[in-house]
C-alpha atoms as a PDB file:
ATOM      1  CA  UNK A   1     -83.364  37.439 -30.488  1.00  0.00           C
ATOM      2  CA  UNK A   2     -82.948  37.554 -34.300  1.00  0.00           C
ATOM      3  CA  UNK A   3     -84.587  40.430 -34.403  1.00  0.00           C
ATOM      4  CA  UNK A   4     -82.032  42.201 -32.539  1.00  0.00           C
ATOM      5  CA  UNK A   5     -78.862  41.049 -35.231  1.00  0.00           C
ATOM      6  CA  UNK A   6     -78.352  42.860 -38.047  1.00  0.00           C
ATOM      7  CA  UNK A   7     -77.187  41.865 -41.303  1.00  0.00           C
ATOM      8  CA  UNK A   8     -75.970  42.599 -44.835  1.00  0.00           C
ATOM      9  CA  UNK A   9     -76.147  40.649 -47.844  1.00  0.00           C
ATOM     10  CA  UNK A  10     -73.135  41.425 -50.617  1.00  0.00           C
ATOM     11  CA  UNK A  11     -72.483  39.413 -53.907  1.00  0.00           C
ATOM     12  CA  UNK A  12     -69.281  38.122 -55.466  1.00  0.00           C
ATOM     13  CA  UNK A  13     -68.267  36.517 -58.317  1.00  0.00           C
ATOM     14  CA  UNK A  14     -65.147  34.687 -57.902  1.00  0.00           C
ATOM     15  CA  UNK A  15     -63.408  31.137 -58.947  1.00  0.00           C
ATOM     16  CA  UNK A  16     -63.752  28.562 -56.066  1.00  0.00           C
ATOM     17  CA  UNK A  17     -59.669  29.154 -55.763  1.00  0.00           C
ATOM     18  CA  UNK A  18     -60.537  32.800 -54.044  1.00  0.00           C
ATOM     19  CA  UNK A  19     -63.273  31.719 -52.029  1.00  0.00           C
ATOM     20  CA  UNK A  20     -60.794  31.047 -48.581  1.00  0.00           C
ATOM     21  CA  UNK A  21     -59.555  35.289 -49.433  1.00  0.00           C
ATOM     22  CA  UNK A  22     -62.515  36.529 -49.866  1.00  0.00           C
ATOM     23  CA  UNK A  23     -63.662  34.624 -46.219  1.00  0.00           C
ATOM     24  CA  UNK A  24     -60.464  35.203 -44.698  1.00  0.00           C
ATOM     25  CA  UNK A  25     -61.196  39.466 -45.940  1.00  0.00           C
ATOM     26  CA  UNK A  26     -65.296  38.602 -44.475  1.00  0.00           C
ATOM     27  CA  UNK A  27     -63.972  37.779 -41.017  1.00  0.00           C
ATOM     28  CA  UNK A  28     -61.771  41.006 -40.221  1.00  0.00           C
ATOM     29  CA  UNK A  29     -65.147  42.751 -40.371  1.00  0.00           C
ATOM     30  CA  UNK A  30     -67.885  40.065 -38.843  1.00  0.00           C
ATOM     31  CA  UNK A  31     -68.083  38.813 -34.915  1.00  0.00           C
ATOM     32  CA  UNK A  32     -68.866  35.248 -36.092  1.00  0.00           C
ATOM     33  CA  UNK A  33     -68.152  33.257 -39.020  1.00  0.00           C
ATOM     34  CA  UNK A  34     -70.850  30.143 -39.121  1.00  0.00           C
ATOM     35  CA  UNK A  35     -69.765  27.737 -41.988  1.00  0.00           C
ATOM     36  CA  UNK A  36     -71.234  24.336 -42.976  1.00  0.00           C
ATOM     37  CA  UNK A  37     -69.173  20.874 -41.686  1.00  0.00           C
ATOM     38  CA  UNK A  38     -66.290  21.341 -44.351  1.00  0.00           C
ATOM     39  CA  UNK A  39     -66.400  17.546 -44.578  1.00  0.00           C
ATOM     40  CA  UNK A  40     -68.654  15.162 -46.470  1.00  0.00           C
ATOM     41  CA  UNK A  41     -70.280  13.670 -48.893  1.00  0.00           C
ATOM     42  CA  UNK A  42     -71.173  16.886 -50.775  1.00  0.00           C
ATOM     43  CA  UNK A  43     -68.242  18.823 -49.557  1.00  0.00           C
ATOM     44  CA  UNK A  44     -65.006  19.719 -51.388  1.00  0.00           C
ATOM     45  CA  UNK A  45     -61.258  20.352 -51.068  1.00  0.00           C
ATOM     46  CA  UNK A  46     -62.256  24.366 -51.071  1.00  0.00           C
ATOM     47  CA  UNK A  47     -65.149  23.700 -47.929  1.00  0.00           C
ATOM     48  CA  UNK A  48     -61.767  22.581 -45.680  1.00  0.00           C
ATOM     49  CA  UNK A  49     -59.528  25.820 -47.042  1.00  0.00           C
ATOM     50  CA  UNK A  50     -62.776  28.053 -46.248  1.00  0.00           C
ATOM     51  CA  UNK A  51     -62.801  26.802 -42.539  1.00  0.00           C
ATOM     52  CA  UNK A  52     -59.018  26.502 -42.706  1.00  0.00           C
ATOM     53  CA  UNK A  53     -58.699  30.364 -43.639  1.00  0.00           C
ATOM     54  CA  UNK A  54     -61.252  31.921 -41.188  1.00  0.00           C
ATOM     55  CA  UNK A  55     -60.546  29.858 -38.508  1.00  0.00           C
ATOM     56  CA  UNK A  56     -56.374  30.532 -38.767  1.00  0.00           C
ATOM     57  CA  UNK A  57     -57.244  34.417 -39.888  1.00  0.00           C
ATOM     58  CA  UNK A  58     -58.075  34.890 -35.716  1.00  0.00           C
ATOM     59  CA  UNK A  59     -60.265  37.544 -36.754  1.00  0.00           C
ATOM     60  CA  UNK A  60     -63.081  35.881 -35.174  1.00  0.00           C
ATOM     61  CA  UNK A  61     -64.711  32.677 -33.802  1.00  0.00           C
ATOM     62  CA  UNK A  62     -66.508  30.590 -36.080  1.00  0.00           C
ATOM     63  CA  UNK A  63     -69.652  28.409 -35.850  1.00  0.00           C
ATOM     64  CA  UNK A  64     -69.774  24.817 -37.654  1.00  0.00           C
ATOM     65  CA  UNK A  65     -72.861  23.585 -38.776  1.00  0.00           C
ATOM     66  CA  UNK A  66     -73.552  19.993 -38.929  1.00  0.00           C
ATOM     67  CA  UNK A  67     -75.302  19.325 -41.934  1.00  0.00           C
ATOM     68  CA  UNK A  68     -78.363  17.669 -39.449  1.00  0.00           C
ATOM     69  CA  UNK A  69     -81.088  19.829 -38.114  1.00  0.00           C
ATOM     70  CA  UNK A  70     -80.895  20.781 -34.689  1.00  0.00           C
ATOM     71  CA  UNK A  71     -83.745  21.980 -32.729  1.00  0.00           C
ATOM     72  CA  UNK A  72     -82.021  23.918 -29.514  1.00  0.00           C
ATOM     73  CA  UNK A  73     -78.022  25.430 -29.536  1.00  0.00           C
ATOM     74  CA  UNK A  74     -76.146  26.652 -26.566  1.00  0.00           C
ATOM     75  CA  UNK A  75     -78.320  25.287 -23.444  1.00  0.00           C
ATOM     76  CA  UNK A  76     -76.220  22.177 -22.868  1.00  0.00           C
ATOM     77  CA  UNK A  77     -72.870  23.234 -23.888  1.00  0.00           C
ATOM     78  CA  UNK A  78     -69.144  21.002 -23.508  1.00  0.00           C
ATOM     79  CA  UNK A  79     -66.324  22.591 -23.406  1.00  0.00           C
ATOM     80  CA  UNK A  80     -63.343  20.538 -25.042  1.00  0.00           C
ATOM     81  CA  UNK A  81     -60.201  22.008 -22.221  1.00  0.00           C
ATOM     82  CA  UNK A  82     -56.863  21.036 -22.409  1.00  0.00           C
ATOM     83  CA  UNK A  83     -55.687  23.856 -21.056  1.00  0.00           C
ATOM     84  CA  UNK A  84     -54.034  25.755 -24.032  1.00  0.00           C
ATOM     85  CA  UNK A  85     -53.986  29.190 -25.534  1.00  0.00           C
ATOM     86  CA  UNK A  86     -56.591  28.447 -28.204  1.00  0.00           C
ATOM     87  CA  UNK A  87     -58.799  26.072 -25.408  1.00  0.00           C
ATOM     88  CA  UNK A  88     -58.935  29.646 -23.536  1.00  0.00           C
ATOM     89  CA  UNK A  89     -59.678  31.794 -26.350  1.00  0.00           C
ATOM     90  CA  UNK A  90     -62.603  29.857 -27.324  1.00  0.00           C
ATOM     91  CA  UNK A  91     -64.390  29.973 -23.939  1.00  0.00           C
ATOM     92  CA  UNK A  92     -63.917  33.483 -23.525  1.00  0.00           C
ATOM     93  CA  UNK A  93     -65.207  34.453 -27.232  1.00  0.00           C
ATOM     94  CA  UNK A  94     -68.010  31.849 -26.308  1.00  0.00           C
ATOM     95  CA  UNK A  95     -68.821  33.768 -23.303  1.00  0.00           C
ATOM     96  CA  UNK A  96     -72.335  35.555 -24.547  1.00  0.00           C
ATOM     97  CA  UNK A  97     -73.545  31.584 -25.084  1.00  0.00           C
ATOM     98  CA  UNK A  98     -72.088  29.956 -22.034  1.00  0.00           C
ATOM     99  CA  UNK A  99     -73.674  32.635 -19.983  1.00  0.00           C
ATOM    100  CA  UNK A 100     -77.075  31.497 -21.439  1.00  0.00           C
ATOM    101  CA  UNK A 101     -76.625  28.047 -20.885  1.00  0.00           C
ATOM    102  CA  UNK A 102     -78.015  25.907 -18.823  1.00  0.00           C
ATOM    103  CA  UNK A 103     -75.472  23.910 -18.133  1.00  0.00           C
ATOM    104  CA  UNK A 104     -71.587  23.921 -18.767  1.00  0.00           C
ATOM    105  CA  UNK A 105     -69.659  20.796 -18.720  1.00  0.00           C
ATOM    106  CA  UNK A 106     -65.490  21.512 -18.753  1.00  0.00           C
ATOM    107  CA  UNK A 107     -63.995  18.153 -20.280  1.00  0.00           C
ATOM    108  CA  UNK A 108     -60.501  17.216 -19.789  1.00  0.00           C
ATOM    109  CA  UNK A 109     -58.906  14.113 -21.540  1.00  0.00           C
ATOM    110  CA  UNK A 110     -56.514  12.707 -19.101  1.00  0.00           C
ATOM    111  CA  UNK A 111     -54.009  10.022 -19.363  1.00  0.00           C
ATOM    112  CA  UNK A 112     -53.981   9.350 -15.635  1.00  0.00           C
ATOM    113  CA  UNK A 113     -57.694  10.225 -14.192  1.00  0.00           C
ATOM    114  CA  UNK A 114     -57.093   8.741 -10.392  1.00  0.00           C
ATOM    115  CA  UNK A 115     -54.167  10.592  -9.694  1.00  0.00           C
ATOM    116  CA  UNK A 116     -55.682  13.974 -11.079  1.00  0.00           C
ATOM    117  CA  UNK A 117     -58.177  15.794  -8.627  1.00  0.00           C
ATOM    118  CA  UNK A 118     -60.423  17.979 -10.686  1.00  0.00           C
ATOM    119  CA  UNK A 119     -59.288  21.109  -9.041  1.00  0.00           C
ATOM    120  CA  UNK A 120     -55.204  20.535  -9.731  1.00  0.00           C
ATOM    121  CA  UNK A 121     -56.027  20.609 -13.182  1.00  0.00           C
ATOM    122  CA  UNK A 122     -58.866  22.788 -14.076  1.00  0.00           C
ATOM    123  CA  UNK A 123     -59.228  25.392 -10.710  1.00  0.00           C
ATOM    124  CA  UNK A 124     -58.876  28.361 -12.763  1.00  0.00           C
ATOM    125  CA  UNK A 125     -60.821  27.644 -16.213  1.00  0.00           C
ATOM    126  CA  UNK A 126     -63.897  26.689 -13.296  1.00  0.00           C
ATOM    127  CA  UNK A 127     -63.438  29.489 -11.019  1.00  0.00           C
ATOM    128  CA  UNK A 128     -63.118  32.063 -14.114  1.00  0.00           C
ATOM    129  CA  UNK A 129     -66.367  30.676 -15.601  1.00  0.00           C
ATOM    130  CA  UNK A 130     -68.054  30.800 -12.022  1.00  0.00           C
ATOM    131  CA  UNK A 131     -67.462  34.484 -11.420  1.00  0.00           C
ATOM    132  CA  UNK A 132     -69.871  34.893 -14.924  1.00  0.00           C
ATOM    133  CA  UNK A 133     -72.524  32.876 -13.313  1.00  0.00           C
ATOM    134  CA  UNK A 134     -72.100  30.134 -15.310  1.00  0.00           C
ATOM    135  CA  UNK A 135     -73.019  26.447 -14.000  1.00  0.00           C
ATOM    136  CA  UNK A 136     -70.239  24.616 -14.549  1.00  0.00           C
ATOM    137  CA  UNK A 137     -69.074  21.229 -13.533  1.00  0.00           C
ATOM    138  CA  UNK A 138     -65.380  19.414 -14.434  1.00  0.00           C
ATOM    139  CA  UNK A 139     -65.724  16.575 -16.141  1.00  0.00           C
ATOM    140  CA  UNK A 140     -62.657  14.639 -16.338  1.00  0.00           C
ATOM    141  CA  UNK A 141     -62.366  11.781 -18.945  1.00  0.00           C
ATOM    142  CA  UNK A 142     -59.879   8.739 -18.712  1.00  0.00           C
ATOM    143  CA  UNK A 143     -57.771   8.513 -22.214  1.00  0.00           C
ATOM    144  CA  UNK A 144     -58.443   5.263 -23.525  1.00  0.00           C
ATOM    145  CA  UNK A 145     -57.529   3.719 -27.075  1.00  0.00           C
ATOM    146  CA  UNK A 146     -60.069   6.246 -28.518  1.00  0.00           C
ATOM    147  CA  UNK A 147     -59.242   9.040 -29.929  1.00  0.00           C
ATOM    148  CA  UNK A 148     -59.678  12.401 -28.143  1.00  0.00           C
ATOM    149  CA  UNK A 149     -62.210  13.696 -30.215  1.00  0.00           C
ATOM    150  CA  UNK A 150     -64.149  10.564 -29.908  1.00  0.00           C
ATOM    151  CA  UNK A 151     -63.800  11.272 -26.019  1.00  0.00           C
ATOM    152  CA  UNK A 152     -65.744  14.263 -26.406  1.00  0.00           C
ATOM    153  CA  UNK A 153     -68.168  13.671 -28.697  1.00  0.00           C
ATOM    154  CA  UNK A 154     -69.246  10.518 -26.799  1.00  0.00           C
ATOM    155  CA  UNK A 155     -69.366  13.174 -23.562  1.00  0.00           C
ATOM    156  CA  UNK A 156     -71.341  15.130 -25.463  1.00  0.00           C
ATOM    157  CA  UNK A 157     -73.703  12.949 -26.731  1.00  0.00           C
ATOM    158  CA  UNK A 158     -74.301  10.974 -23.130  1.00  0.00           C
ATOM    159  CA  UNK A 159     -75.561  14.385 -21.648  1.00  0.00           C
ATOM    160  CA  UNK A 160     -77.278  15.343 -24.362  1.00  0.00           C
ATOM    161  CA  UNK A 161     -74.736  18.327 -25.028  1.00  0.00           C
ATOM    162  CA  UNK A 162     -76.010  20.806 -27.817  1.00  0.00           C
ATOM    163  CA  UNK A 163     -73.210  22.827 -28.031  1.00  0.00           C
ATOM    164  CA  UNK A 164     -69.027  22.020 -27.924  1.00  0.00           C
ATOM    165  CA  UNK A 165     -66.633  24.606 -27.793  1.00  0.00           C
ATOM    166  CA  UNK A 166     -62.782  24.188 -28.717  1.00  0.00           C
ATOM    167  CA  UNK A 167     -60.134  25.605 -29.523  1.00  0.00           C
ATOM    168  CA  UNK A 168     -59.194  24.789 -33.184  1.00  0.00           C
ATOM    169  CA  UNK A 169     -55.471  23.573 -34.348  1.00  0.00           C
ATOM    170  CA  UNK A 170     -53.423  23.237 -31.045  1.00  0.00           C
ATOM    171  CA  UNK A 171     -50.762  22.436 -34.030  1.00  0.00           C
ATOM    172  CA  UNK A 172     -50.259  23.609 -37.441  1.00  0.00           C
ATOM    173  CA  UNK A 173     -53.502  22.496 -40.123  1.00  0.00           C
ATOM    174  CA  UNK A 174     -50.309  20.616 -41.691  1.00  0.00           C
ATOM    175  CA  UNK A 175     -49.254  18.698 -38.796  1.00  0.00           C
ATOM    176  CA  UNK A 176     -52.787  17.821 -37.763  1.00  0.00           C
ATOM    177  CA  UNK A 177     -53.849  16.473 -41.148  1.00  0.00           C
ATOM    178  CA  UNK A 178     -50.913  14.381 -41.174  1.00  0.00           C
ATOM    179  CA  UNK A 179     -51.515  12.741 -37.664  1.00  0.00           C
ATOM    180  CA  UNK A 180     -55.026  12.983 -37.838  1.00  0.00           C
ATOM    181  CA  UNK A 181     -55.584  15.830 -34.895  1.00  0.00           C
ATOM    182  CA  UNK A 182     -58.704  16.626 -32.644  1.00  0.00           C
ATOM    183  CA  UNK A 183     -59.733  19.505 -34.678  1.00  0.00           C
ATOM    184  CA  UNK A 184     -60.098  17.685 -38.014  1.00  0.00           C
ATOM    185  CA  UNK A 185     -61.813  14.497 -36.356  1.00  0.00           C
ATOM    186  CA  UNK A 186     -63.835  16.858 -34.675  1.00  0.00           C
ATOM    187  CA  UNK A 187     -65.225  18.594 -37.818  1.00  0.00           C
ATOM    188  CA  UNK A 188     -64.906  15.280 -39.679  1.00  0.00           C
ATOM    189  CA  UNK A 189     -67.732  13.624 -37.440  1.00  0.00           C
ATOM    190  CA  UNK A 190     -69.637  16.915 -35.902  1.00  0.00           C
ATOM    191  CA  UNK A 191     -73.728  15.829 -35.471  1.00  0.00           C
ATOM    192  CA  UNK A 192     -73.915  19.257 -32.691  1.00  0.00           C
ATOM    193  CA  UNK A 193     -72.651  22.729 -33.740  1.00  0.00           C
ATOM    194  CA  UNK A 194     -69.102  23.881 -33.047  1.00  0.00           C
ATOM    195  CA  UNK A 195     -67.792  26.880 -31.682  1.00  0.00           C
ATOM    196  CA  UNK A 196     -64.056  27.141 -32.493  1.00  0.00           C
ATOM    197  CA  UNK A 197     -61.177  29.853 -31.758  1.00  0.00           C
ATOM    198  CA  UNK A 198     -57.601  29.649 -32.852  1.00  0.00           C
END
């Protein structure tokens, strides 16, 4: 309930060139960081080093915006699961929304989908979410010539997802913008909110 979150309000007055400090300085203190999509039409160089800095600070998770309204978050939630460190992170920092869900769809891209049973590759990520209640159901997704990220958003939007949860930069920010990696596609294209971890 909003009523129940309490906020402050503090002014700065900074060049653009000390906004990503100043957020990275917000986050230590804050249990979410929710940011517009850094990318766009009316978005900037600075918008990306904002997200950039909180989201590789780990102080907290953070919550992109797309810049379209959206009239329900967190009922219908994907989970983006590959099974790393940051993958893991994020579901367990998302665990106050996933419990509220409705439903919780686990997606795994997989190179090889008739040889891979469900439970050899995602037993404990379903069985972890199950002991919180949760309604969750493995979704496995053959890896085609699309792009991961395209993968998950087209998940997403076939069940009407609300929600998807990731981790952010499996690689370094570097690396990723150079071969064009999941978490920039993802926040290149986002039309539901996303709840990232590093």
């Amino acid at each position: 309930n909003a009523e129940d979150i309490y906020s402050s309000v503090e002014a700065a007055v900074l060049n653009r060139d000390e906004l990503p400090d100043l957020m990275d300085h917000a986050a230590r203190f804050s249990d979410l960081v929710i940011l517009p999509q850094p990318y766009g039409p009316e978005r900037t160089e600075t918008d990306e080093k904002i997200t950039e800095s909180a989201l590789m600070a780990n102080h907290c998770p953070l919550l992109i915006v797309p810049a379209d309204e959206i009239a329900t978050t967190g009922s219908n939630v994907v989970i983006a699961w590959d099974g790393g460190r940051q993958a893991l992170r994020a579901a367990k920092m998302a665990m106050p929304l996933l419990e509220k869900a409705d439903k919780v769809d686990v997606v795994i891209v997989a190179k090889n989908p008739d040889k891979i049973l469900p439970e050899q590759v995602s037993s404990d990520i379903a069985t972890f979410l199950a002991r919180h209640q949760i309604n969750v159901e493995i979704m496995i997704v053959p890896k085609s010539g699309e792009a991961i990220s395209d993968l998950i958003r087209g998940h997403a939007r076939e069940i009407g997802a609300n929600l998807i949860v990731m981790g952010g930069y499996g690689h370094s920010p570097v690396r990723e913008f150079l071969f064009g990696g999941p978490t920039r596609k993802m926040l290149e294209d986002c039309r539901v909110p996303i709840f990232m971890a590093h």
